[in-house]
Protein backbone atom coordinates (compact mmCIF):
# COMPACT_ATOMS: atom_id res chain seq x y z
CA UNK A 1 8.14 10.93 -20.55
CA UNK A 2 7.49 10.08 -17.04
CA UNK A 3 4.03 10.73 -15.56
CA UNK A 4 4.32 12.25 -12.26
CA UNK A 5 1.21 13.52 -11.47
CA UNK A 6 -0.27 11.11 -8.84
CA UNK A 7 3.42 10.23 -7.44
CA UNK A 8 2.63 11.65 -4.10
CA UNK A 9 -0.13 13.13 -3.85
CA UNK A 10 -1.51 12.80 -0.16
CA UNK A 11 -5.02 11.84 0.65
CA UNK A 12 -7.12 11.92 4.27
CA UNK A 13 -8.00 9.05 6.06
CA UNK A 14 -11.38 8.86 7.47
CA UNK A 15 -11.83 10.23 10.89
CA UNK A 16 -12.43 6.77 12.34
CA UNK A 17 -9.16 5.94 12.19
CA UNK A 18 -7.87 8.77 14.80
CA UNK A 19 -8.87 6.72 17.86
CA UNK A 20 -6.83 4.21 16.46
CA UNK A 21 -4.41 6.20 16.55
CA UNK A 22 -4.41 7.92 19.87
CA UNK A 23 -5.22 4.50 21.49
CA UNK A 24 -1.52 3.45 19.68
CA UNK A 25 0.09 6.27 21.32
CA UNK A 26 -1.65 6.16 24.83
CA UNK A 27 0.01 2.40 25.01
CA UNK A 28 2.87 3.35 23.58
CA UNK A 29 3.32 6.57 26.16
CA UNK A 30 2.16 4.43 29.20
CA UNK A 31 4.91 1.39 28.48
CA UNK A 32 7.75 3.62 27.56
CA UNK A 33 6.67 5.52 31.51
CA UNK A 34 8.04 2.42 32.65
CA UNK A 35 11.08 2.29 30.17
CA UNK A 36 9.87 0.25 27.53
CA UNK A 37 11.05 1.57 24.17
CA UNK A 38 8.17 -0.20 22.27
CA UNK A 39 6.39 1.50 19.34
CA UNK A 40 3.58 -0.52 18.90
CA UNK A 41 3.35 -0.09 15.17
CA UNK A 42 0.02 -0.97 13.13
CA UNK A 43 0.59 -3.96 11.12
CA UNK A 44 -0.49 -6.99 9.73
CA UNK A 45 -4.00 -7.53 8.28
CA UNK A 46 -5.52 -4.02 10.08
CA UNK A 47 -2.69 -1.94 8.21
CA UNK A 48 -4.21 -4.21 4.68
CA UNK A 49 -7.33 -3.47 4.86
CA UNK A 50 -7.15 0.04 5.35
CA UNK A 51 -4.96 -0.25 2.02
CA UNK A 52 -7.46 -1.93 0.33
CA UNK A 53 -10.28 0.71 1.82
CA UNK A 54 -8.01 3.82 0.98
CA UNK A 55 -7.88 1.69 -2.45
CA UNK A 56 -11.50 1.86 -2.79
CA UNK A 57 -12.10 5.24 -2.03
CA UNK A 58 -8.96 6.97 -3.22
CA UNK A 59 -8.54 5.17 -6.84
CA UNK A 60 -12.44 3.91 -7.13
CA UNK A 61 -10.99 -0.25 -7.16
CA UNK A 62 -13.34 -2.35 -7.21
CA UNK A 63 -12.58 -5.45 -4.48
CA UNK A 64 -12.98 -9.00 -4.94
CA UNK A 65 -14.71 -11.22 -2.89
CA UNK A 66 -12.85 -12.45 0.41
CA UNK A 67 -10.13 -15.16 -0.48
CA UNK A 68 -11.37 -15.83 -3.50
CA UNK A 69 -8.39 -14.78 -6.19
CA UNK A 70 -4.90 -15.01 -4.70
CA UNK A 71 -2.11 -12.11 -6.73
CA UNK A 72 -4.70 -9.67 -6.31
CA UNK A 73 -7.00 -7.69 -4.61
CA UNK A 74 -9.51 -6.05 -6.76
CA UNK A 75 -10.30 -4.53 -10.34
CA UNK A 76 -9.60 -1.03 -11.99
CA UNK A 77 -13.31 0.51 -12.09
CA UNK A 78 -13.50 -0.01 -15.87
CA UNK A 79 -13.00 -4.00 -15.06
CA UNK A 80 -9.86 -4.12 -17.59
CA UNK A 81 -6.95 -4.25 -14.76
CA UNK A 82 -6.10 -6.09 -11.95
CA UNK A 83 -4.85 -4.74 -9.10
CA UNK A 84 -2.92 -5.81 -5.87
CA UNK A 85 -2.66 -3.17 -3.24
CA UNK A 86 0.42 -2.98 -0.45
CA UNK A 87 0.26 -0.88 2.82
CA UNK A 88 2.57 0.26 5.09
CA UNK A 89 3.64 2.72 7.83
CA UNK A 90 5.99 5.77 7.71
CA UNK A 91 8.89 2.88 9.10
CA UNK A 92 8.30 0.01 6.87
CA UNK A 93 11.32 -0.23 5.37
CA UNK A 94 10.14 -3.71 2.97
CA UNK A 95 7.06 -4.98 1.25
CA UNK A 96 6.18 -8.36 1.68
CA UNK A 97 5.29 -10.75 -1.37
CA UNK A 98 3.92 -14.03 -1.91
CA UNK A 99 4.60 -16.47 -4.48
CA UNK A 100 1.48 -16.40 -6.27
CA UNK A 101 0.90 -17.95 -10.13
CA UNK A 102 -1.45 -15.13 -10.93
CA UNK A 103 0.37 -12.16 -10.60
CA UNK A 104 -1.18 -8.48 -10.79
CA UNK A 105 -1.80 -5.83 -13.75
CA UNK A 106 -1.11 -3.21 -11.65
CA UNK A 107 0.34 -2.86 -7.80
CA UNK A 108 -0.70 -0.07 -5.64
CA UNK A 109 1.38 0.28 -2.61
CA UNK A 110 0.44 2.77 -0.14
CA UNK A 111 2.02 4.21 2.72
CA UNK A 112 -0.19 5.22 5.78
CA UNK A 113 0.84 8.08 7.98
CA UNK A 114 -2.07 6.85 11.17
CA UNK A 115 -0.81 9.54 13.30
CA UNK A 116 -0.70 12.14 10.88
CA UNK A 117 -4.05 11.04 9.34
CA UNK A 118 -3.24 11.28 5.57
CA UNK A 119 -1.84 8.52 3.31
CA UNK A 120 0.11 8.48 -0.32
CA UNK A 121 1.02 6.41 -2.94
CA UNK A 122 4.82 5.26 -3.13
CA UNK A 123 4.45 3.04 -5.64
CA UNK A 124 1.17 3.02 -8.66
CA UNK A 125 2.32 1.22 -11.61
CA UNK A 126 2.81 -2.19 -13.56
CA UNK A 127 3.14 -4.81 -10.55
CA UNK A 128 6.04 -6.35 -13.39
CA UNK A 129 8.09 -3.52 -12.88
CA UNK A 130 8.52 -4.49 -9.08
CA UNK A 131 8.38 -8.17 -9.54
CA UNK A 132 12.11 -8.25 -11.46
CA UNK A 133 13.09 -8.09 -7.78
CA UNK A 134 11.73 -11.26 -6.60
CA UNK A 135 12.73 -14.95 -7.72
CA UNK A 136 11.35 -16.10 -10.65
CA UNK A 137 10.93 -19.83 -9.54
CA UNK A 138 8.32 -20.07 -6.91
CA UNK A 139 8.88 -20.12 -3.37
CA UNK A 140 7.65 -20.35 -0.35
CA UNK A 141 6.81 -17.96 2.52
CA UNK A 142 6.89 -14.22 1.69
CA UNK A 143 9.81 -12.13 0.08
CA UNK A 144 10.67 -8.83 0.68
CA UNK A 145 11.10 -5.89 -2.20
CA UNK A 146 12.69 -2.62 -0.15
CA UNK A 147 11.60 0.52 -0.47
CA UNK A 148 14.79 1.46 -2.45
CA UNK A 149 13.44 -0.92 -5.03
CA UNK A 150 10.02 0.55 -5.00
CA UNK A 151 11.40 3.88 -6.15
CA UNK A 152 13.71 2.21 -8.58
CA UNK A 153 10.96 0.41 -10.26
CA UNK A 154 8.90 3.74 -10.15
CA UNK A 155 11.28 5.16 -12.56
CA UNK A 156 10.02 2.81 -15.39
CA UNK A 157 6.70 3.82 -14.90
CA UNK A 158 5.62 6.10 -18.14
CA UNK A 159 2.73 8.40 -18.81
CA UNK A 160 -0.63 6.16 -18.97
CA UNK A 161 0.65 3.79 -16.29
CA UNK A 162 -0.37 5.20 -13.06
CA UNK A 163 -4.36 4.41 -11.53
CA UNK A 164 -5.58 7.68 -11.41
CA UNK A 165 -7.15 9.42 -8.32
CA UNK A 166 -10.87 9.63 -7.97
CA UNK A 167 -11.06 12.21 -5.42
CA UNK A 168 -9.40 15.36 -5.19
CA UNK A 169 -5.72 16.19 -3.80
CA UNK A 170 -5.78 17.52 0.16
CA UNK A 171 -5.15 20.30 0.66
């Protein structure tokens, strides 16, 4: 039976993350005043660690030490799993791997709404359900997995599988 209860369940991002935000969309506004279609989406390492944060607070994992283990970025809090967390925005089509010989337990990937303030998980499962889309051989550089293939791989996710939530659902 599949377990759907977490699936997409929306949490709150802290408060501190609205300037952020409305400093995005004041740059945004002010460039696209002088016809600049530009979105100037959060990405890179600032949209990562607010994965790994919402991580922390949202699913209770405990993070590793900076740099130290490369496949993954922290611990279930009973210590049993490892887990690598993904973030994107609401227009992140792709998730980014790297070839990595230690690979994952479990792979959280999260999408963050900035503007809206609230995030969700689109993907919280077995990280091998989601690695049958990338090579086997290693490579080099990163390789993408769509979205498409998120939800496909979510499908083999059963009852048991899924981090649970540590904090309640918003409301």
């Amino acid at each position: 039976m599949k377990d759907q209860t977490h699936l997409d369940r929306e949490f709150r991002l802290p408060p501190e993350v609205r300037p952020l935000s409305e400093a995005r969309i004041a740059v945004r506004d002010h460039y696209r005043r002088k016809g600049l279609r530009l979105e100037f989406t959060f990405d890179g390492n600032l949209v990562g660690d607010f994965g790994e944060a919402c991580a922390v607070e949202e699913y209770g994992m405990k993070l590793v030490e900076a740099s130290s283990n490369a496949g993954f970025d922290g611990y279930s809090p009973d210590g049993k799993m490892t887990i690598q967390v993904k973030a994107k925005g609401p227009s992140t089509k792709r998730i980014a791997f790297s070839y990595s010989e230690t690979q994952a337990d479990h792979l959280l990937v999260l999408e963050l709404d900035f503007d809206g303030g609230t995030g969700r998980a689109i993907y919280n499962g077995p990280e091998h359900y989601v690695r049958e889309f990338l090579p086997s051989e290693p490579w080099r550089g990163q390789k993408p997995v769509s979205i498409s293939q998120l939800r496909k791989a979510a499908t083999r996710i059963v009852d048991g599988e899924r981090l649970p939530m540590i904090r309640q659902a918003t409301e």
